[in-house]
Protein backbone atom coordinates (compact mmCIF):
# COMPACT_ATOMS: atom_id res chain seq x y z
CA UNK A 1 -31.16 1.90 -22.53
CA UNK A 2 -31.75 1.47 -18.87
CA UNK A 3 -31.58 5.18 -17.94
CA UNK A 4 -34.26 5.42 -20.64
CA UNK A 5 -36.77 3.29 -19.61
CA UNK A 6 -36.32 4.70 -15.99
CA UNK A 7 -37.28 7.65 -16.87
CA UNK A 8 -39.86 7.07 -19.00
CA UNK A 9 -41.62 4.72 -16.33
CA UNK A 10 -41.01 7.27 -13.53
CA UNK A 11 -42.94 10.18 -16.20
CA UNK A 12 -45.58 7.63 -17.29
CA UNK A 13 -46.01 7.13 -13.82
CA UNK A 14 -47.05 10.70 -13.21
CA UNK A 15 -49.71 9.73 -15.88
CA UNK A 16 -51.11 6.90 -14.45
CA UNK A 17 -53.19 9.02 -11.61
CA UNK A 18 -56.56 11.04 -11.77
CA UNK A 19 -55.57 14.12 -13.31
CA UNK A 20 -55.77 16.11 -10.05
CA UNK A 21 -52.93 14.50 -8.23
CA UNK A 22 -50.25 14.58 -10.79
CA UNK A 23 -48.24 12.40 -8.47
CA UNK A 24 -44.26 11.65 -9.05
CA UNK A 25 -41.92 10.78 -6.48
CA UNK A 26 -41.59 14.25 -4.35
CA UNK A 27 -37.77 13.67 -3.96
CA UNK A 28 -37.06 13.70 -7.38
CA UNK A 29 -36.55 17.79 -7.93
CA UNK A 30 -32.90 17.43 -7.59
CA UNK A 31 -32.19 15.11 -10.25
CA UNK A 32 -34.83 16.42 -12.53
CA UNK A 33 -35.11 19.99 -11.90
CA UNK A 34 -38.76 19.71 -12.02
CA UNK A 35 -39.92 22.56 -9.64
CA UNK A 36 -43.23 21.40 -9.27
CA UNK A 37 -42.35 18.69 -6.97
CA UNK A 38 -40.81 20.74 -4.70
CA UNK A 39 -43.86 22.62 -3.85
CA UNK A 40 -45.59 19.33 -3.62
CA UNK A 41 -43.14 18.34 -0.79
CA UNK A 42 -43.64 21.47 0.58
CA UNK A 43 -47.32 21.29 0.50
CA UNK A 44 -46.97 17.71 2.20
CA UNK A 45 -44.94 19.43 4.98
CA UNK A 46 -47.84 22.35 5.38
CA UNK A 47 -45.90 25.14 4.00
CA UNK A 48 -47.28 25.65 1.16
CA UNK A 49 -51.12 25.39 0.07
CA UNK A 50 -50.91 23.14 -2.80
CA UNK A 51 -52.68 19.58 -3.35
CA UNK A 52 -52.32 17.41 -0.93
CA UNK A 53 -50.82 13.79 -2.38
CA UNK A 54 -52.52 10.25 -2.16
CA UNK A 55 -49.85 8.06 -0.01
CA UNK A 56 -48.37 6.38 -3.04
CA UNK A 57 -47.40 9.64 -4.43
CA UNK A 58 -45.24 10.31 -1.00
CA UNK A 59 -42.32 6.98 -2.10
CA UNK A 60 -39.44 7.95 -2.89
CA UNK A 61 -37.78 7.32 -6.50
CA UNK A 62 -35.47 4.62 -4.94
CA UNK A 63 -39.08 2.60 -4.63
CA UNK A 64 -39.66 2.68 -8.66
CA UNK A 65 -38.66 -0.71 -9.09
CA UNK A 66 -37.88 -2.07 -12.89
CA UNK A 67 -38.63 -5.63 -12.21
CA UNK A 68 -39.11 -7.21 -15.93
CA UNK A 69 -35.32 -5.46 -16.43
CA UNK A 70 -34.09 -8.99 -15.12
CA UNK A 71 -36.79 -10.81 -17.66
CA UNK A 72 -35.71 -9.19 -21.40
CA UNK A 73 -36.86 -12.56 -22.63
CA UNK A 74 -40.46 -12.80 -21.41
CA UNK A 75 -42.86 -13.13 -23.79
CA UNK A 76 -46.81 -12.26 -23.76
CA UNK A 77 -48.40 -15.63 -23.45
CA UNK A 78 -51.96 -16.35 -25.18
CA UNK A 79 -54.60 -14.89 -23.25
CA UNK A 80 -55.96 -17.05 -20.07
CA UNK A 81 -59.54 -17.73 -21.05
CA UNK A 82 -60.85 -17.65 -17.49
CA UNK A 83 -58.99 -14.61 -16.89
CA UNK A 84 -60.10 -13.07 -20.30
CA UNK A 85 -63.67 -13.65 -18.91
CA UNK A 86 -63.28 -12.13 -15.60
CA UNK A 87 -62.00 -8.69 -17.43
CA UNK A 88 -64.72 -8.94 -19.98
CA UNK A 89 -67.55 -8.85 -17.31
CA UNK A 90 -66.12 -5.72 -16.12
CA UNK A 91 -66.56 -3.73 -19.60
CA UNK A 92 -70.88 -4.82 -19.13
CA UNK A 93 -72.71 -3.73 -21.96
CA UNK A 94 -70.59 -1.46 -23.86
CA UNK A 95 -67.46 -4.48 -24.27
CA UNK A 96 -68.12 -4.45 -27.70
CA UNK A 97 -66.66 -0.42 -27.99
CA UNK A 98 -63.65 -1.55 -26.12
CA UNK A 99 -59.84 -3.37 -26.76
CA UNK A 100 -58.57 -4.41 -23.70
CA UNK A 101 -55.44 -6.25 -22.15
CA UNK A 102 -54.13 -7.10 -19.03
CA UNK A 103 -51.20 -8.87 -18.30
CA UNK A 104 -50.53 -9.68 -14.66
CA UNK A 105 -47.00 -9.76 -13.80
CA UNK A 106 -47.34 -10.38 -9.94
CA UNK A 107 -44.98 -14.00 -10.66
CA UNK A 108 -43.05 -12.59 -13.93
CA UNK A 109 -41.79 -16.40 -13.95
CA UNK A 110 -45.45 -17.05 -15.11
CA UNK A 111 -47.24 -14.16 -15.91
CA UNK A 112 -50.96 -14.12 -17.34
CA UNK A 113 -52.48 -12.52 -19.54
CA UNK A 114 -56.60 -11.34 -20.76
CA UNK A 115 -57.00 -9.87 -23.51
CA UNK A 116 -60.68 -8.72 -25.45
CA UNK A 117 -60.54 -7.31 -28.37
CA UNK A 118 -56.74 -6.46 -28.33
CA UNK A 119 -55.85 -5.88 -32.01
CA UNK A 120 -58.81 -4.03 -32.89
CA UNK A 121 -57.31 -0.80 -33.76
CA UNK A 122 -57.94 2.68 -32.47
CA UNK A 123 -56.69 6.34 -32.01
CA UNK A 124 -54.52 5.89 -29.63
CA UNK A 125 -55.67 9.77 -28.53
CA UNK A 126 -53.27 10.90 -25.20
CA UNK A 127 -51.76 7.70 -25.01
CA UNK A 128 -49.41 8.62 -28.03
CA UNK A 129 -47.68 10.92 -25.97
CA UNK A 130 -45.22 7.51 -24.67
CA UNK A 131 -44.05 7.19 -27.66
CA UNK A 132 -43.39 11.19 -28.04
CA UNK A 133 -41.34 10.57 -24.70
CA UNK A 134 -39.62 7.73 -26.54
CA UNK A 135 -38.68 9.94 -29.51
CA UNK A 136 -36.79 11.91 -27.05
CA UNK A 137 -34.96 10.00 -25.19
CA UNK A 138 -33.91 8.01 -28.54
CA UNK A 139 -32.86 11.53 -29.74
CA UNK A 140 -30.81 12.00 -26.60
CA UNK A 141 -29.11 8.45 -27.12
CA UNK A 142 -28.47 8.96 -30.48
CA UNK A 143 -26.17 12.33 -29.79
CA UNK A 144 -25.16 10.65 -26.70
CA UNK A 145 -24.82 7.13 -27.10
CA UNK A 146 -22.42 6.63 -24.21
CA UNK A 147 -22.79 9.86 -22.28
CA UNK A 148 -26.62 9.38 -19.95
CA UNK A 149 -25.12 11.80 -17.81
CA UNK A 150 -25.42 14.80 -20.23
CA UNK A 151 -28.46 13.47 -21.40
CA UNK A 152 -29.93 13.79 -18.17
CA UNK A 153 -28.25 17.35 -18.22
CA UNK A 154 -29.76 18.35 -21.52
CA UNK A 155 -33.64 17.45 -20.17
CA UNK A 156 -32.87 19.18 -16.79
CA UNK A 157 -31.12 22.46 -18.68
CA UNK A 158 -32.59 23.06 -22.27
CA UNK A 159 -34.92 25.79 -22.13
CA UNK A 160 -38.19 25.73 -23.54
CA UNK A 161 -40.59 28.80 -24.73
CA UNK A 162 -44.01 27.90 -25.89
CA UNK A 163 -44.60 29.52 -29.26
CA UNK A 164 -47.69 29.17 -31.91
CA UNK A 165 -47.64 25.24 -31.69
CA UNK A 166 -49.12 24.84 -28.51
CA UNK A 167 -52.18 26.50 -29.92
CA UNK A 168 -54.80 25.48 -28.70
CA UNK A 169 -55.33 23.92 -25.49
CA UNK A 170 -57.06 24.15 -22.63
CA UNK A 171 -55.47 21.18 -20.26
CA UNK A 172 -53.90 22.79 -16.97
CA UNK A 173 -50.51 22.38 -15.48
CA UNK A 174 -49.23 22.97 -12.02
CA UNK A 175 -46.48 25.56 -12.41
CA UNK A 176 -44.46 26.36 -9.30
CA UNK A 177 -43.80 29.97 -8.50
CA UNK A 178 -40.96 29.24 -5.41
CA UNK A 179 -40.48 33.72 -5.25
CA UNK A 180 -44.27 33.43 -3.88
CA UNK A 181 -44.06 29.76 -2.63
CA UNK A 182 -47.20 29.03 -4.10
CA UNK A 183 -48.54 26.74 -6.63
CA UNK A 184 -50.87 27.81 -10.05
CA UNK A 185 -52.70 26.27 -12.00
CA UNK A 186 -53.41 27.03 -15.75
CA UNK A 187 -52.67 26.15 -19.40
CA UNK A 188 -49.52 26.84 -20.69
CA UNK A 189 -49.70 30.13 -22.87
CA UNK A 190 -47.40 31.68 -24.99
CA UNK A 191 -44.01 32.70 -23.90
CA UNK A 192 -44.09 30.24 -20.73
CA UNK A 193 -40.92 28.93 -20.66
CA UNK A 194 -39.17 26.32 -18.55
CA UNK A 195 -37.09 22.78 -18.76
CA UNK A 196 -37.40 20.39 -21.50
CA UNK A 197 -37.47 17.98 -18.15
CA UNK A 198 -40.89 20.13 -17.06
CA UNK A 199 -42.38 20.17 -20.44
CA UNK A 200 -42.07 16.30 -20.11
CA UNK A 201 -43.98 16.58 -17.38
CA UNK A 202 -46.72 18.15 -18.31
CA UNK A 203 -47.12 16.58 -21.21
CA UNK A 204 -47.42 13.03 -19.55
CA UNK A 205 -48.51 13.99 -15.52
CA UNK A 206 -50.86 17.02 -16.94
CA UNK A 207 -51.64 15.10 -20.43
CA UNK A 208 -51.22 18.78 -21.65
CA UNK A 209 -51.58 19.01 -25.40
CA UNK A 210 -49.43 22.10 -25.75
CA UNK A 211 -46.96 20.72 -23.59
CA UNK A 212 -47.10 17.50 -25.83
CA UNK A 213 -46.57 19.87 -28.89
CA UNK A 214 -43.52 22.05 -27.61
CA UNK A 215 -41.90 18.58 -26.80
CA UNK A 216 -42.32 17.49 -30.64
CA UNK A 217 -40.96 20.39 -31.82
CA UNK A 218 -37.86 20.11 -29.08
CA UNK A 219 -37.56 16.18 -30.65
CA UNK A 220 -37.37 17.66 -34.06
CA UNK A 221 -34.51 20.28 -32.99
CA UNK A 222 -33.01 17.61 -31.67
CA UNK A 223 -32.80 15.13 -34.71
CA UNK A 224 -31.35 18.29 -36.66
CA UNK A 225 -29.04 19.92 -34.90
CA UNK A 226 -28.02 17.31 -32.90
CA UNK A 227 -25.08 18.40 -30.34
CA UNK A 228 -25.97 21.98 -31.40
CA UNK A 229 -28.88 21.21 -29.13
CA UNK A 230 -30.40 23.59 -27.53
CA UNK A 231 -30.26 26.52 -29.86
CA UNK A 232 -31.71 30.18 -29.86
CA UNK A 233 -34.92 31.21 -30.41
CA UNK A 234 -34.07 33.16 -33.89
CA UNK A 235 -32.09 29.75 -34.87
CA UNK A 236 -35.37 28.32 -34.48
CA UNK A 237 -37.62 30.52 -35.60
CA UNK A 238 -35.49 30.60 -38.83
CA UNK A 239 -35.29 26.81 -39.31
CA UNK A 240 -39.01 26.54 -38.97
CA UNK A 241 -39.54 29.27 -41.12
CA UNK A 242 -36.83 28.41 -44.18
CA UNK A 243 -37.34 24.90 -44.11
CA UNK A 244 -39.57 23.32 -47.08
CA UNK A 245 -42.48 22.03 -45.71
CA UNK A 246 -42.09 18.65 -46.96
CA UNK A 247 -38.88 18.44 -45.63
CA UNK A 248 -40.39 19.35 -42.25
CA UNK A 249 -43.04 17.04 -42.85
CA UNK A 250 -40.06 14.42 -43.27
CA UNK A 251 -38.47 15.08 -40.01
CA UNK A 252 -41.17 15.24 -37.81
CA UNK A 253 -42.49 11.54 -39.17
CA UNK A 254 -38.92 10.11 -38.97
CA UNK A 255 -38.17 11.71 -35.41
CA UNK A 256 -41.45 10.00 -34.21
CA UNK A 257 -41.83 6.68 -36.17
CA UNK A 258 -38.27 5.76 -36.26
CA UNK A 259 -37.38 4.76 -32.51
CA UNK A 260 -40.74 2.79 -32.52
CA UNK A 261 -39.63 0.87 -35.71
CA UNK A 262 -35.77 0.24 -34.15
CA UNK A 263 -37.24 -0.90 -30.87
CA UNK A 264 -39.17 -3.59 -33.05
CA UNK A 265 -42.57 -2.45 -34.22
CA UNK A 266 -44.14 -2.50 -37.15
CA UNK A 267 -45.44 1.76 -37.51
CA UNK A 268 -48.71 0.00 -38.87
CA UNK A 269 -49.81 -0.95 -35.41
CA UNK A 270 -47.87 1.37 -33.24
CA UNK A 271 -47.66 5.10 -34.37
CA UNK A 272 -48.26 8.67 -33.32
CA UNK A 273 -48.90 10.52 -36.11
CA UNK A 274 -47.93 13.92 -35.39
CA UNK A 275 -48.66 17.38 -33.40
CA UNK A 276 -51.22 17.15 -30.40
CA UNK A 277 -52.57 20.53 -31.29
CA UNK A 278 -54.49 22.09 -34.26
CA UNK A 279 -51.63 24.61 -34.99
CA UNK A 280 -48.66 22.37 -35.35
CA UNK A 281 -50.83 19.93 -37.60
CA UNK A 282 -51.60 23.09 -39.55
CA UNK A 283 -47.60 24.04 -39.49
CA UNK A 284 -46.09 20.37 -39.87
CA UNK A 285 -48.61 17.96 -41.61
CA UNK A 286 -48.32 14.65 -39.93
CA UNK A 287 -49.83 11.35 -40.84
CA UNK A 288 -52.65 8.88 -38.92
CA UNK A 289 -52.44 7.80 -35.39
CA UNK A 290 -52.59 4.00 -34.70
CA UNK A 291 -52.82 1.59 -31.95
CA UNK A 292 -54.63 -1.28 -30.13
CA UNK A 293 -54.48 -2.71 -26.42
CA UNK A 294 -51.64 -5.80 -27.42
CA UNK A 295 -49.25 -3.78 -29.00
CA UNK A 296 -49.65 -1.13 -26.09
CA UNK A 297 -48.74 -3.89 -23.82
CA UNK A 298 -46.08 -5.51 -25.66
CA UNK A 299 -44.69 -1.29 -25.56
CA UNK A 300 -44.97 -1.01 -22.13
């Protein structure tokens, strides 16, 4: 479980930045294969024209630090009123639109917490993709329980071609062209193909919605063929095409509820519904989206 969460912390990571850095730790292209971050390094170096990173961006992955890893017992305390206060004056005159909460973990032996709002629900919108990262790496443990190793070799190795689901989207990813050393930037159309590692990555560093899509589909793959995994493209093509659309239906709600239920929350406040684009919710029918700013931090 610990390789899991440290890579879903280094990938939400790339999230966590305006949309123009897409920052990740720049040494990391050897253990994930993402090529992208090599032509960041580059560009840091000046060989490449590519976007210059924020310093931040430029530590290396031995500087992602899992601290509450040595606290699986802490618990969210009730919210600190004064604190509460402090973070409500921030939201002005539009608090009332907002669920919010904060929990400060600078002393993890006594952290605090504000909260405004927090169980208010709402559509939890790009912020679903964690728990599409989750569904993968559960997937991954699952067929792999004791091997991380050849989990880690599936992400870097799988190939992924986008097809009809990532239809439509118009988010932009960096992709990495290494014959031309140079760096592009556009959505992901049909027939781009690369790692189920980079597709990761742009789903959570880009918040690409195709990306976001292809990586559903490669957690539903996943859940049925298991150690098959990865398969062609006219196995695929054939299971989405021969497979009852209920049953499909099925998969794709138990491949994304189930590791949120397992890791101990109720799908009522916590769930991603389905698909990211309009094509796979026209292909797969999902269900509602749900969320609110406690249960987000309880995730996290």
């Amino acid at each position: 479980m610990n390789c899991i969460l440290r890579i879903i912390v280094l990938l939400i990571a790339a999230g966590m930045v305006p949309a123009t850095g897409w920052a990740y730790p720049l040494d990391g292209e050897p253990y994930t294969g993402i090529g992208r971050l090599e032509g960041y390094r580059l560009a840091q170096e000046g060989k490449v024209r590519a976007r210059k990173q924020p310093p931040g961006a430029m530590l290396p992955m031995k500087a992602v630090d899992l601290r509450l890893l040595s606290y699986p017992d802490l618990d969210i305390p009730e919210p600190d009123p004064e604190f509460t206060a402090q973070v409500r004056r921030l939201l002005g005159k539009d608090a009332s639109r907002y669920g919010i909460a904060v929990l400060d973990v600078t002393d993890p032996e006594h952290p605090r917490y504000a909260e405004y709002r927090g169980t208010v629900h709402h559509t939890p919108g790009s912020i679903g993709k964690l728990l599409v990262a989750l569904g993968i790496f559960q997937a991954l443990a699952d067929i792999y329980p004791e091997d991380t190793e050849q989990r880690l070799q599936i992400l870097r190795t799988a190939r992924v071609k986008a097809d009809q689901f990532i239809q439509t989207d118009s988010h932009k990813v960096p992709l990495w062209q290494p014959e031309q050393m140079r760096m592009r930037y556009r959505p992901i159309k049909a027939g781009d193909t690369a790692s189920l590692f980079t597709y990761l990555d742009w789903m959570l560093s880009a918040s690409s919605n195709a990306a976001a899509s292809m990586v559903i589909r490669e957690m539903m793959l996943l859940n049925h063929f298991g150690k098959e995994y990865p398969v062609s493209e006219e196995k695929i093509d054939q299971f989405f095409r021969e497979t009852d659309r209920k049953d499909l239906s099925d998969l794709l709600k138990k491949s994304l509820q189930e590791p949120v239920t397992r890791s101990g929350f109720d799908s009522g406040e916590l769930r991603q519904g389905g698909f990211f684009t309009w094509r796979g919710k026209q292909l797969i029918p999902g269900t509602n989206s749900r969320s609110n700013a406690r249960v987000l931090t309880e995730f996290l």
